[in-house]
N, C-alpha and C. Protein backbone atom coordinates (compact mmCIF):
# COMPACT_ATOMS: atom_id res chain seq x y z
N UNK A 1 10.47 -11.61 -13.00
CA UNK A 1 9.91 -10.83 -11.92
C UNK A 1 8.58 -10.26 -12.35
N UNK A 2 7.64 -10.67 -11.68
CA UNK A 2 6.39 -10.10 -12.18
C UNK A 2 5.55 -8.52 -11.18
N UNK A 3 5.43 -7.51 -12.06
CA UNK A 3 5.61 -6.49 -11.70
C UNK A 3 3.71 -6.23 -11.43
N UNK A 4 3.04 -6.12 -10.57
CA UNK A 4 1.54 -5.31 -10.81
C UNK A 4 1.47 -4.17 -10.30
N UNK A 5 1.06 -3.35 -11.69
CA UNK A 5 1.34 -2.09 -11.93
C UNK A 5 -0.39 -2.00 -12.07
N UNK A 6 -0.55 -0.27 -11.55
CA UNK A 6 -1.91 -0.04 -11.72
C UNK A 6 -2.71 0.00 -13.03
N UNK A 7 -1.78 -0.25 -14.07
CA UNK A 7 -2.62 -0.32 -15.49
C UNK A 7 -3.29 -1.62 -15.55
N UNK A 8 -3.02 -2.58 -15.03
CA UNK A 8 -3.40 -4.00 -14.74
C UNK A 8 -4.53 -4.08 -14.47
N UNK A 9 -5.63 -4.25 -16.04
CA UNK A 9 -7.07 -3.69 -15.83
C UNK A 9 -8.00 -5.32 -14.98
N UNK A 10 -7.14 -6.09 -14.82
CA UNK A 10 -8.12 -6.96 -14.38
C UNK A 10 -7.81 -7.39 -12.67
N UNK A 11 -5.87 -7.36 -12.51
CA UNK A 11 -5.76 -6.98 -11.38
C UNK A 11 -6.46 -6.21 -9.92
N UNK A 12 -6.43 -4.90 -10.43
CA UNK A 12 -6.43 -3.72 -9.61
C UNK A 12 -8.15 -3.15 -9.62
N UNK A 13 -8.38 -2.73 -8.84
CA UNK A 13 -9.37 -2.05 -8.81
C UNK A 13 -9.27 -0.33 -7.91
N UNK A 14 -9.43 0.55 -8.72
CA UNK A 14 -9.43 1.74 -8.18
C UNK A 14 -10.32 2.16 -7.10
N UNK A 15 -9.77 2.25 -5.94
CA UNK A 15 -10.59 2.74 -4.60
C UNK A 15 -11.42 4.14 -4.90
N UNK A 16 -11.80 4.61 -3.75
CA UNK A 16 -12.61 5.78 -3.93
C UNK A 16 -11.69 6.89 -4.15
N UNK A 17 -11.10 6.75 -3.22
CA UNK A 17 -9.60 8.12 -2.80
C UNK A 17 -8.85 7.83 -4.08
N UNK A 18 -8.32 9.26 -4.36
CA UNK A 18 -7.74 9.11 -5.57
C UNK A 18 -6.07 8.65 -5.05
N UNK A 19 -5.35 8.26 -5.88
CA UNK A 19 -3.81 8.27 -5.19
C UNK A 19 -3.90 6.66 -5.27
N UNK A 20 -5.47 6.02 -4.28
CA UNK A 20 -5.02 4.84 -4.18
C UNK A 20 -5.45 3.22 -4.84
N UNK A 21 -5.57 2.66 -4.45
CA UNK A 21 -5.87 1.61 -5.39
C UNK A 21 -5.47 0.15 -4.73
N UNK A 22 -6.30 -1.18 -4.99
CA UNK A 22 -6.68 -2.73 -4.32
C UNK A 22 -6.00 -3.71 -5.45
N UNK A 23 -4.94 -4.33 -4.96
CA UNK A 23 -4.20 -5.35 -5.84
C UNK A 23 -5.26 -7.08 -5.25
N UNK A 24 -6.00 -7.45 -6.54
CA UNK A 24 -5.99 -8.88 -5.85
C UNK A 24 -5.46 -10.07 -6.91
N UNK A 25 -5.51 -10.53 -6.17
CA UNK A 25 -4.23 -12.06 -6.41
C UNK A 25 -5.10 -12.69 -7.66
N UNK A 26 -4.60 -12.97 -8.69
CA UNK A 26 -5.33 -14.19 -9.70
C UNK A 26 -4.63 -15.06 -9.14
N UNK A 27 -5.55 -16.12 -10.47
CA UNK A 27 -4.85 -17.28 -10.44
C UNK A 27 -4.05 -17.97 -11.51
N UNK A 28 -3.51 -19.22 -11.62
CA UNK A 28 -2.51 -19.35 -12.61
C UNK A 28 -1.13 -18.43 -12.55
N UNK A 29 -1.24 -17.63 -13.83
CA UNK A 29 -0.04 -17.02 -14.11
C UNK A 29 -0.04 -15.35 -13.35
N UNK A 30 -1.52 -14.98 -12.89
CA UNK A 30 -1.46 -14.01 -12.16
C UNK A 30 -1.61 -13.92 -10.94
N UNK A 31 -1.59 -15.48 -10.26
CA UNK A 31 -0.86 -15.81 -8.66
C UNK A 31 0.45 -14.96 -8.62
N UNK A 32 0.09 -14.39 -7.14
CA UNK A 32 1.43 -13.96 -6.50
C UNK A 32 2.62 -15.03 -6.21
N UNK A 33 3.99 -14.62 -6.74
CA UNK A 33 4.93 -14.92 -6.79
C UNK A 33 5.38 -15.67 -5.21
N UNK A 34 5.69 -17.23 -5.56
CA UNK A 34 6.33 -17.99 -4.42
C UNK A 34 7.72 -17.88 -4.67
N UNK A 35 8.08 -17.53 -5.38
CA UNK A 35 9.99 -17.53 -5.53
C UNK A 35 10.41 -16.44 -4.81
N UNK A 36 11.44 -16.66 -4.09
CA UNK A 36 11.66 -15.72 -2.96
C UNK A 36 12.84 -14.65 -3.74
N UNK A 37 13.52 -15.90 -4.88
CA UNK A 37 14.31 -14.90 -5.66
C UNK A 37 13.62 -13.85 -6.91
N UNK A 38 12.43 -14.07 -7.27
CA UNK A 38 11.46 -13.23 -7.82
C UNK A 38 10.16 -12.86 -7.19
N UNK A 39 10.55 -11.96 -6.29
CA UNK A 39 8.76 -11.81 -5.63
C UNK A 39 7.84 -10.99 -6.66
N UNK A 40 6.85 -11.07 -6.19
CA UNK A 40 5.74 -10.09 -6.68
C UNK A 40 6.36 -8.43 -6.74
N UNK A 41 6.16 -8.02 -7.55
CA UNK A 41 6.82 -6.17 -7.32
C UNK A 41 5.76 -5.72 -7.26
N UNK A 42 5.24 -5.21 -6.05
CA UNK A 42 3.80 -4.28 -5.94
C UNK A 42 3.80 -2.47 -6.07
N UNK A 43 3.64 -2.43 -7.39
CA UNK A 43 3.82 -1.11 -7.82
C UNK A 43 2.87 0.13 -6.76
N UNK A 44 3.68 0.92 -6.81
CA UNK A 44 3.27 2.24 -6.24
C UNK A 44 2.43 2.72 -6.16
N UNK A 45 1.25 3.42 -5.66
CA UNK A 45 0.09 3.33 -5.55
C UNK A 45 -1.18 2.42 -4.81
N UNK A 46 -0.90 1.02 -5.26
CA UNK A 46 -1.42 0.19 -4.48
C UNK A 46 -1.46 0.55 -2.73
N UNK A 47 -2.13 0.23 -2.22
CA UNK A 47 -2.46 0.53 -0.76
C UNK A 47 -3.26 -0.46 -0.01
N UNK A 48 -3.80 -1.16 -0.90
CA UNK A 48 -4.35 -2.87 -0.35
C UNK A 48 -4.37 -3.76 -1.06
N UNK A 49 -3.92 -4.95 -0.44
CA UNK A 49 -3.67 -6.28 -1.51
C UNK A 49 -4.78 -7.30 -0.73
N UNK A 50 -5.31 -7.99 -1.62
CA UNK A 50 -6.47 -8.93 -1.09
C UNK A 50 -5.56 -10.57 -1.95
N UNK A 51 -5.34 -11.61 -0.76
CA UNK A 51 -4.87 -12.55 -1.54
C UNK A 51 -5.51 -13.86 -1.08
N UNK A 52 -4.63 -15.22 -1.23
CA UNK A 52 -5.35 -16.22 -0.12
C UNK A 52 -4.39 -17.22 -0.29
N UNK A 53 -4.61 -18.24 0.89
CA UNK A 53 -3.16 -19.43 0.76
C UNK A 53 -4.12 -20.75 0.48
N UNK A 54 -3.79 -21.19 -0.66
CA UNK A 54 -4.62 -22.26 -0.69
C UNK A 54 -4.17 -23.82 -0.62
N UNK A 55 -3.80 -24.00 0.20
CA UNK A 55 -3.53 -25.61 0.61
C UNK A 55 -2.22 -25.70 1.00
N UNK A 56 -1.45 -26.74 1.16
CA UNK A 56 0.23 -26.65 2.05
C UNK A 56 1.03 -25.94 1.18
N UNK A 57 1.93 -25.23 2.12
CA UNK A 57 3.02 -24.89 1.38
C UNK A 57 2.43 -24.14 0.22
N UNK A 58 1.70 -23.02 0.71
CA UNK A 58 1.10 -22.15 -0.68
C UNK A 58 1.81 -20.79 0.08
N UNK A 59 3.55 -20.23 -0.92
CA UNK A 59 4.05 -19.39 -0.08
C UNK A 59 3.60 -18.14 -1.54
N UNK A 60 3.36 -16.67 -0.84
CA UNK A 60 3.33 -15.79 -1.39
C UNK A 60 4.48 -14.57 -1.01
N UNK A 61 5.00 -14.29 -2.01
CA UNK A 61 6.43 -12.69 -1.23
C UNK A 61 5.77 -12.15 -2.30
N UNK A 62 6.17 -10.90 -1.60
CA UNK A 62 5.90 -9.55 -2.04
C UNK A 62 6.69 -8.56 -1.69
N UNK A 63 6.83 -7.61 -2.65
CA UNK A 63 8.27 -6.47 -2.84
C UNK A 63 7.31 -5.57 -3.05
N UNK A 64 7.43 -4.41 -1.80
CA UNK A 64 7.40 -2.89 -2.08
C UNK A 64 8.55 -2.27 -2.26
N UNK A 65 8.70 -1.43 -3.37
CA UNK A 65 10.19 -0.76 -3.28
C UNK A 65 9.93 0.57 -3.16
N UNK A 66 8.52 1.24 -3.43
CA UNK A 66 8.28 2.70 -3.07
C UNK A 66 7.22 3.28 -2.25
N UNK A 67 7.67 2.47 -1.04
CA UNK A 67 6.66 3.03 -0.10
C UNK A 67 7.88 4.33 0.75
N UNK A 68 6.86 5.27 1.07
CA UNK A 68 7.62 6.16 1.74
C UNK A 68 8.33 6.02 2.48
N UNK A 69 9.64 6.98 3.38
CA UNK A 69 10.37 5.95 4.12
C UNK A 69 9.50 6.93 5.52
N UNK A 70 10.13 6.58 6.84
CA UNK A 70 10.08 6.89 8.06
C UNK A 70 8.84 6.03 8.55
N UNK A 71 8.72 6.42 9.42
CA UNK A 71 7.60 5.43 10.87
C UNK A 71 6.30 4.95 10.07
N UNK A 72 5.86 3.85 9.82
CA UNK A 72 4.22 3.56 9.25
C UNK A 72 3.71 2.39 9.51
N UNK A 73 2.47 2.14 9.45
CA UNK A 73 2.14 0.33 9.81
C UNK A 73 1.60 -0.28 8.90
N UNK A 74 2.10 -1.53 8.38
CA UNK A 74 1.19 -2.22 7.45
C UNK A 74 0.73 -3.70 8.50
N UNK A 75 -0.82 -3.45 7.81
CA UNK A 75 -1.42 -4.27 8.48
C UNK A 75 -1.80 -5.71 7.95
N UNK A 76 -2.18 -6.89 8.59
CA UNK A 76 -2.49 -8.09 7.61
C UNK A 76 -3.80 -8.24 8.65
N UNK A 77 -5.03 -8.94 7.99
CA UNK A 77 -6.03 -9.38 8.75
C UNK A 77 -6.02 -11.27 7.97
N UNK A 78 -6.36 -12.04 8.46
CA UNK A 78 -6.54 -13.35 8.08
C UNK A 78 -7.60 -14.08 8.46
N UNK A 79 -8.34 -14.16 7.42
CA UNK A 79 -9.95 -15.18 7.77
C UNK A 79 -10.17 -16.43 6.98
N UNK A 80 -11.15 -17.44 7.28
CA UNK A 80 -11.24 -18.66 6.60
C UNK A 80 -11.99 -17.96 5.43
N UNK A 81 -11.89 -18.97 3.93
CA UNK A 81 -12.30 -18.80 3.19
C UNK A 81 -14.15 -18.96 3.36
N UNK A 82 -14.38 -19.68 3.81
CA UNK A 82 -16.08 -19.86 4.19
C UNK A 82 -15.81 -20.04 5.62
N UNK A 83 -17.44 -19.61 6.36
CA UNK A 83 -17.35 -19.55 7.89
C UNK A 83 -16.66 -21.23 8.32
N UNK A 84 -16.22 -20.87 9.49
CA UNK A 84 -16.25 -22.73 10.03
C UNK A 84 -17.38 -23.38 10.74
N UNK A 85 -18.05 -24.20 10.71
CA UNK A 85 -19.31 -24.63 11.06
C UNK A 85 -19.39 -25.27 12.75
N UNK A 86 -20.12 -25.47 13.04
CA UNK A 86 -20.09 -25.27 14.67
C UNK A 86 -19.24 -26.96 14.69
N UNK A 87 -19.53 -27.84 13.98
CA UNK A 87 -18.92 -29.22 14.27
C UNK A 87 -17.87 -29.40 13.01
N UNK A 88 -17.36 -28.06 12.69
CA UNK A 88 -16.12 -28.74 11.53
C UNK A 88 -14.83 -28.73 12.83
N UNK A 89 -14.67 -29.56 13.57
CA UNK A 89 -14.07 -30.13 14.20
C UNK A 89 -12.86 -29.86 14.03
N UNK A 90 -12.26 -30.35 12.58
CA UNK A 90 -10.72 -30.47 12.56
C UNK A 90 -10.55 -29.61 11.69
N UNK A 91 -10.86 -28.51 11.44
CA UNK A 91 -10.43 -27.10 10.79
C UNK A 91 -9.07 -26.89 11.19
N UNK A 92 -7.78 -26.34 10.49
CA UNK A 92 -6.54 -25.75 10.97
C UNK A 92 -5.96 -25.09 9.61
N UNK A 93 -5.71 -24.35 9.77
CA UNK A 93 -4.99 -23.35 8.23
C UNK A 93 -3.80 -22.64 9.15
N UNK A 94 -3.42 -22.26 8.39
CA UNK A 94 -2.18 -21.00 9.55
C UNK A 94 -0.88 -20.96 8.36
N UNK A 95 -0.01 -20.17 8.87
CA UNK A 95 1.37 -20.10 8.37
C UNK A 95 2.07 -19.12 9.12
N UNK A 96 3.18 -18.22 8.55
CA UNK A 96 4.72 -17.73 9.07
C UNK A 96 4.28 -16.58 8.50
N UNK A 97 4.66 -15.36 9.24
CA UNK A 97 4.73 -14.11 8.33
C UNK A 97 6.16 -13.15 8.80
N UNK A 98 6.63 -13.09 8.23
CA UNK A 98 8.16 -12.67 7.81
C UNK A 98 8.02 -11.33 6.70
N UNK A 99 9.37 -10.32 7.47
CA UNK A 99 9.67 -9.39 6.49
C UNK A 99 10.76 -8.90 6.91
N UNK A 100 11.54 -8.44 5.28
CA UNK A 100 12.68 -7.75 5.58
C UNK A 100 13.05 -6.51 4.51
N UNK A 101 14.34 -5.85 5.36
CA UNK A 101 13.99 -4.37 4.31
C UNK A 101 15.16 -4.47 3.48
N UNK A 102 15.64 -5.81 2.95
CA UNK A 102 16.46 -5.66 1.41
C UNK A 102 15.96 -6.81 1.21
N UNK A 103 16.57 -7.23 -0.02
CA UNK A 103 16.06 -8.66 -0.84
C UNK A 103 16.83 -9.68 -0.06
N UNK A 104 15.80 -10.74 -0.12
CA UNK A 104 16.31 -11.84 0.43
C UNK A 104 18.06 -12.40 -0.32
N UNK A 105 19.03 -12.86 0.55
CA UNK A 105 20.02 -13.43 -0.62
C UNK A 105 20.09 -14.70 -0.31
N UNK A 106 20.06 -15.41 0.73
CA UNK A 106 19.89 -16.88 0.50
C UNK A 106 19.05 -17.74 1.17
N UNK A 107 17.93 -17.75 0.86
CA UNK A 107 16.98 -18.39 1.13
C UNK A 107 15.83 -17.76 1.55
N UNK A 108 14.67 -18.73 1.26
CA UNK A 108 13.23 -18.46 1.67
C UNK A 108 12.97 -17.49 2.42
N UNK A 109 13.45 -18.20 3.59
CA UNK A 109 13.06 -17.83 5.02
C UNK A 109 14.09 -16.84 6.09
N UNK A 110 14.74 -15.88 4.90
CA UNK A 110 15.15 -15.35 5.93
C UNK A 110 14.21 -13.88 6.69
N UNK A 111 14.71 -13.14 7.24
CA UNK A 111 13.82 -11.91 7.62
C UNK A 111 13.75 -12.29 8.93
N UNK A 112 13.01 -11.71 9.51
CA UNK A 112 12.35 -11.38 10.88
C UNK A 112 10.74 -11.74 11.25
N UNK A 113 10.49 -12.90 12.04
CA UNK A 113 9.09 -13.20 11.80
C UNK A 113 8.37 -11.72 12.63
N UNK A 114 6.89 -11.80 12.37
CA UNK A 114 6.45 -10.87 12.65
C UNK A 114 4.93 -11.28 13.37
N UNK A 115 4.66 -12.85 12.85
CA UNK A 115 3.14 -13.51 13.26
C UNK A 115 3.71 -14.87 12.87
N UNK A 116 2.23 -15.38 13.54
CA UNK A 116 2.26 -16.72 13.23
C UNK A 116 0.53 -16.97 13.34
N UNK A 117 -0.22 -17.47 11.68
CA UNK A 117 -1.23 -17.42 11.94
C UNK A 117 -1.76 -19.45 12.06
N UNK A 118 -2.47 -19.45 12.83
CA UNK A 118 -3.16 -20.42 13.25
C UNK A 118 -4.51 -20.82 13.75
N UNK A 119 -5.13 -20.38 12.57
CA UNK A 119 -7.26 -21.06 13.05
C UNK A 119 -7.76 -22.33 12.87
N UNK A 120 -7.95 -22.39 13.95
CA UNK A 120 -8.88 -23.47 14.41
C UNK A 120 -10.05 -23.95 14.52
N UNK A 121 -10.69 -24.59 15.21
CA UNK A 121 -12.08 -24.34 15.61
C UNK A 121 -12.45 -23.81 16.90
N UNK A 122 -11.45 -24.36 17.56
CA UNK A 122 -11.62 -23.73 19.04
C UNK A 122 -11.18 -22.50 19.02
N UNK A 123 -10.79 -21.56 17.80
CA UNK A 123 -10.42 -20.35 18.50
C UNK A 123 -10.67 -19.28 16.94
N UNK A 124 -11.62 -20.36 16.38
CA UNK A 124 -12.26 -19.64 15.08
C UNK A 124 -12.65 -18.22 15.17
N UNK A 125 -13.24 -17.43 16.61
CA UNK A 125 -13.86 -16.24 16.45
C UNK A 125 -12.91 -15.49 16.97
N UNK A 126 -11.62 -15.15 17.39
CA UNK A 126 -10.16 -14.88 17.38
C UNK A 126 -10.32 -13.56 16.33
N UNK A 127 -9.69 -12.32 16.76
CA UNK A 127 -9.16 -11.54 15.64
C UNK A 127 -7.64 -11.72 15.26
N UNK A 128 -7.80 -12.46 14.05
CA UNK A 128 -5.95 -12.46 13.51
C UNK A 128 -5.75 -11.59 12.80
N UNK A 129 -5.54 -10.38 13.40
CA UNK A 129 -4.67 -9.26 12.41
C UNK A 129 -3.25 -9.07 13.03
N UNK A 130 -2.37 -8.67 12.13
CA UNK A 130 -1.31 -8.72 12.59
C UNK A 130 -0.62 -7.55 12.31
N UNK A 131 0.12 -6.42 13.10
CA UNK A 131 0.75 -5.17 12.26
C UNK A 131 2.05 -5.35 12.42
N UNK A 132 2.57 -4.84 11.43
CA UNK A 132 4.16 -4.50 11.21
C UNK A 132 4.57 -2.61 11.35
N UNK A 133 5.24 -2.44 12.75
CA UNK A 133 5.01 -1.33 12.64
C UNK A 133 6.58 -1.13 11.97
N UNK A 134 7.10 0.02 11.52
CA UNK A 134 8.10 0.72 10.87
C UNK A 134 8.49 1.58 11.20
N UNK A 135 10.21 1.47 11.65
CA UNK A 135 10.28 2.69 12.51
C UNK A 135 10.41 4.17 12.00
N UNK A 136 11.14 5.07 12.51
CA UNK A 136 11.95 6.05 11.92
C UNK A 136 12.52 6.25 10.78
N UNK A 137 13.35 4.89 11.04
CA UNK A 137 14.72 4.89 10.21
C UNK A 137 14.52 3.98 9.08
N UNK A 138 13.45 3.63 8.76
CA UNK A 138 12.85 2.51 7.50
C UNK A 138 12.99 3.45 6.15
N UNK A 139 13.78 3.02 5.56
CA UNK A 139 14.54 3.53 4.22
C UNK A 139 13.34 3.05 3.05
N UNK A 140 11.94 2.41 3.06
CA UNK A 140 11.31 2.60 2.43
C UNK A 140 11.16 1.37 1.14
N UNK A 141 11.84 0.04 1.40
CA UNK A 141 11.57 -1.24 0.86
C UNK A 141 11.24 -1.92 1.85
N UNK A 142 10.32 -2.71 1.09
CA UNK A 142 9.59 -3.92 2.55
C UNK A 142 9.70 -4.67 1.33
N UNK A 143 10.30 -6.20 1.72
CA UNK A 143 9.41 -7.46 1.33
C UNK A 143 8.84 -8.45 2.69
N UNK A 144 7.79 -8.80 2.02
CA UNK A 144 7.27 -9.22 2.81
C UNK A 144 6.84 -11.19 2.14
N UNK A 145 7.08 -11.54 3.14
CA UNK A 145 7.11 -13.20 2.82
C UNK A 145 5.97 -13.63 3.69
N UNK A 146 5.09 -14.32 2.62
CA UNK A 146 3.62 -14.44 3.52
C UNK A 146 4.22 -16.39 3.81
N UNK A 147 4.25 -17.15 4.47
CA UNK A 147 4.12 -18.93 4.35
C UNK A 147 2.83 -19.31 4.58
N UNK A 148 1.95 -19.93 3.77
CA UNK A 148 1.26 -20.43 4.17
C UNK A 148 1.25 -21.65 4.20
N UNK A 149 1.77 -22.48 5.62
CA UNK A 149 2.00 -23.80 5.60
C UNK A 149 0.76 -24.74 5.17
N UNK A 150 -0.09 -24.60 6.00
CA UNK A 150 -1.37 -25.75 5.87
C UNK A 150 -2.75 -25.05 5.57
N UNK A 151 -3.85 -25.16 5.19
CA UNK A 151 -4.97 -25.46 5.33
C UNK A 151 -5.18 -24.05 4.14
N UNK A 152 -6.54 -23.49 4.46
CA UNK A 152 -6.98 -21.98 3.25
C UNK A 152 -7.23 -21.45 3.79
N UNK A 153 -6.73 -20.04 3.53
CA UNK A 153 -7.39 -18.63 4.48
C UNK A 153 -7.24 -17.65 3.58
N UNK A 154 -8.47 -16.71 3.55
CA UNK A 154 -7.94 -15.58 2.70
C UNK A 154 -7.20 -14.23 3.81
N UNK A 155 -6.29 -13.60 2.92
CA UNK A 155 -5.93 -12.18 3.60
C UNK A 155 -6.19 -10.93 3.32
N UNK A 156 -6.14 -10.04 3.61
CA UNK A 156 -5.89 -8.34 3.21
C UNK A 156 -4.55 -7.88 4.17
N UNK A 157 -4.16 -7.06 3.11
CA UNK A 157 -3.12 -6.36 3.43
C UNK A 157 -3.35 -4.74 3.21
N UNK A 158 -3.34 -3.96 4.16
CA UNK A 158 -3.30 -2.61 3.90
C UNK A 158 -1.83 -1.92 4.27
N UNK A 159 -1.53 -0.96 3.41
CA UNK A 159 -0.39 -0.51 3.29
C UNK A 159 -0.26 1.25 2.71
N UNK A 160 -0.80 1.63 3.53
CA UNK A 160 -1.13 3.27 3.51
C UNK A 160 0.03 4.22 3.15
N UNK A 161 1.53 3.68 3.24
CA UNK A 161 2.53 4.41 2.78
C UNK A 161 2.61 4.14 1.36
N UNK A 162 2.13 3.36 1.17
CA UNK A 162 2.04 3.24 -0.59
C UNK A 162 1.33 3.21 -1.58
N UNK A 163 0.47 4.27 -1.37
CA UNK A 163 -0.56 5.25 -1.87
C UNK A 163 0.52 6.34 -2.15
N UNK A 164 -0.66 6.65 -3.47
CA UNK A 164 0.32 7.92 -4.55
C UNK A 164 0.21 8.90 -3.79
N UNK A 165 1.39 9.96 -3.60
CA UNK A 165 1.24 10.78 -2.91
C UNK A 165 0.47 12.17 -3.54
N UNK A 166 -0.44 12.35 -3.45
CA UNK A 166 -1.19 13.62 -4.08
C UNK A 166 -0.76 15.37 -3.79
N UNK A 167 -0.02 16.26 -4.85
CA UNK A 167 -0.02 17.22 -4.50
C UNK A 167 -0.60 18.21 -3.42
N UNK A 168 -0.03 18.86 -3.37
CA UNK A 168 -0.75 20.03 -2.22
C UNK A 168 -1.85 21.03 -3.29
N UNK A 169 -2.97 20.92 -2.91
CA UNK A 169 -3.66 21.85 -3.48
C UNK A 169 -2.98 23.48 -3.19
N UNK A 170 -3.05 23.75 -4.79
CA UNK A 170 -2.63 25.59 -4.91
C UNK A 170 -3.92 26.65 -4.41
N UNK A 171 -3.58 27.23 -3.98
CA UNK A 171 -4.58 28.21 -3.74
C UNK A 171 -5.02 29.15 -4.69
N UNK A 172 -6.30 29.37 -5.28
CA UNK A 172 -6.67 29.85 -6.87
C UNK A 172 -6.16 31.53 -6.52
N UNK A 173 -5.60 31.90 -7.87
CA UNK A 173 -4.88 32.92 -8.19
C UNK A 173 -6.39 34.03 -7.58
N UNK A 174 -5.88 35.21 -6.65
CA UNK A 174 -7.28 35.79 -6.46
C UNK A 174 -7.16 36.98 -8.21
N UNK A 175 -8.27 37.33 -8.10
CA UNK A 175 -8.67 38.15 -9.33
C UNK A 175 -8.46 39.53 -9.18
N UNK A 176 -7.30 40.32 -9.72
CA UNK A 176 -7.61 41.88 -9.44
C UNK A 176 -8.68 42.35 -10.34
N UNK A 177 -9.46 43.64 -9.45
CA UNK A 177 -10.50 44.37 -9.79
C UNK A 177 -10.05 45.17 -10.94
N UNK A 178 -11.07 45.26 -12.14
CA UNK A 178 -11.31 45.40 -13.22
C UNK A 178 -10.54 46.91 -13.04
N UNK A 179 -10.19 47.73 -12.34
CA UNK A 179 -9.79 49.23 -12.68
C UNK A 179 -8.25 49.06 -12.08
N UNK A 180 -7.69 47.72 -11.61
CA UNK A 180 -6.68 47.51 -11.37
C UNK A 180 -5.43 47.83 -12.43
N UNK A 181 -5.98 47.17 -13.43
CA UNK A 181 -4.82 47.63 -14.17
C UNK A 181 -4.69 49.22 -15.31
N UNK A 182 -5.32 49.97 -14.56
CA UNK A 182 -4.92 50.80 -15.06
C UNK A 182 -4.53 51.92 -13.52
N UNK A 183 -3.99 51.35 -12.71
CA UNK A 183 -3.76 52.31 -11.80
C UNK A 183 -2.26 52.59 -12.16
N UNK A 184 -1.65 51.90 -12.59
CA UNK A 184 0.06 51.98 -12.94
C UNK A 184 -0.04 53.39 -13.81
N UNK A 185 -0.91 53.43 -14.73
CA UNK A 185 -0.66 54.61 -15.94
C UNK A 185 -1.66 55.78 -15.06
N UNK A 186 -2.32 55.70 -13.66
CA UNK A 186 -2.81 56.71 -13.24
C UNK A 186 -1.71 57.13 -12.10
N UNK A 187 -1.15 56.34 -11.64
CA UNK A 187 0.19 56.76 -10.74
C UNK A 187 0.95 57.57 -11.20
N UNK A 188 1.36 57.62 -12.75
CA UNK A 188 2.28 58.19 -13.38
C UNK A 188 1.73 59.04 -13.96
N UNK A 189 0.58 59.44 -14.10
CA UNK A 189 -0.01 60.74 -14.55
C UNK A 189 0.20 61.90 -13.43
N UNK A 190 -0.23 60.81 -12.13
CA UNK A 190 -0.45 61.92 -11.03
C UNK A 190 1.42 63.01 -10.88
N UNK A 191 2.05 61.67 -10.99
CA UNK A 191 3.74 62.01 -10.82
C UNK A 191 3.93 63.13 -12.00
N UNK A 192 3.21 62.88 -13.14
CA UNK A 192 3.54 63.81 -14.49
C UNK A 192 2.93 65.03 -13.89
N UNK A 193 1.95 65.53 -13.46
CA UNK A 193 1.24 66.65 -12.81
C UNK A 193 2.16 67.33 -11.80
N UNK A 194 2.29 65.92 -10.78
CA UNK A 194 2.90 66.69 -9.54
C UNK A 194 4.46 67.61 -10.10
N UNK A 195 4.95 67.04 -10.88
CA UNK A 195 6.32 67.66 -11.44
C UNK A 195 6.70 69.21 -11.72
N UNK A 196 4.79 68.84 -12.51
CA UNK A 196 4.59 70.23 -13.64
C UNK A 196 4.41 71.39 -12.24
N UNK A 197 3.41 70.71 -11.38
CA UNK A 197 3.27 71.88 -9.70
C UNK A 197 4.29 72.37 -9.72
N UNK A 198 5.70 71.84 -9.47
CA UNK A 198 6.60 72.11 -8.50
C UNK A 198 7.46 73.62 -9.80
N UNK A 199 7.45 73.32 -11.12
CA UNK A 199 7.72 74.17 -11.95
C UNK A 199 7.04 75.63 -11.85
């Protein structure tokens, strides 16, 4: 199971906002995981993944296990790797996008589709983004099974529940005034006086 964790100095790149942070895909041995029984584990923090499907049957899954739970959207956008040219004619890339909220147990393809991407030429200037919204009751694992059947496209994935969650700023301790602390031993003088009055 291959885990990318934000120490992953060649992986990841740290965004502006602190908390979050951009997973992108190598290649070789730091391609995202096609085994549906070992996906990718996209460690905590991460909040956008940049990947791409490169030729048939180029499948990518991916496992969040600590994204927050209740209502959120993760989004996918999908574009050709270079523009398509006014006469590239027979351009077609596309695939299946599927997700589910435990681990797959027998087979690829199970889950719930969610898209189906397909560019062309005739419909090259098309926005293919696709959201997964999450309801209420989302207990806070997503895998997500990208297929990319035919052709190359790169993606982004944003995923805003799984950004580090950053404390609540404290409010700075205010400063008592310099004659503050000696009003305790002037309270009790006054009380030592008032006593002696009443005698």
């Amino acid at each position: 199971m291959r885990v990318f964790r934000l120490a992953a100095a060649l992986a990841v790149t740290m965004a502006g906002a602190a908390g979050a942070a951009t997973l992108h895909e190598g290649t070789g041995a730091d391609a995202f995981s096609g085994d549906w029984k070992n996906p990718t584990v996209v460690a905590a923090g991460i909040d956008t993944i940049s990947g791409s499907w490169n030729g048939q049957n180029d499948y990518d899954m991916l496992s969040f296990t600590s994204l927050k739970k209740g209502a959120q959207t993760v989004t996918l956008s999908f574009s050709p790797m270079k523009p398509i040219g006014d006469t590239d004619w027979s351009f077609s890339a596309g695939g299946s996008l599927y997700y589910k909220t435990s681990a797959p147990q027998y087979s690829a393809w199970e889950g719930t589709q969610f898209g189906s991407v397909n560019i062309q030429h005739w419909n090259r200037t098309k926005d293919f983004t696709y959201s997964l919204n999450l309801g209420d009751d989302f207990g806070g694992v997503l895998y997500l099974s990208l297929y990319g059947t035919h052709g190359s496209l790169n993606y982004n994935i944003s995923v805003p529940g799984n950004a580090l969650s950053l404390p609540e700023p404290q409010p700075a301790p205010v400063p008592l005034p310099a004659g503050a602390a000696l009003l305790p031993g002037g309270l009790a003088a006054l009380a030592v006086l008032r006593r002696r009055k009443k005698r």
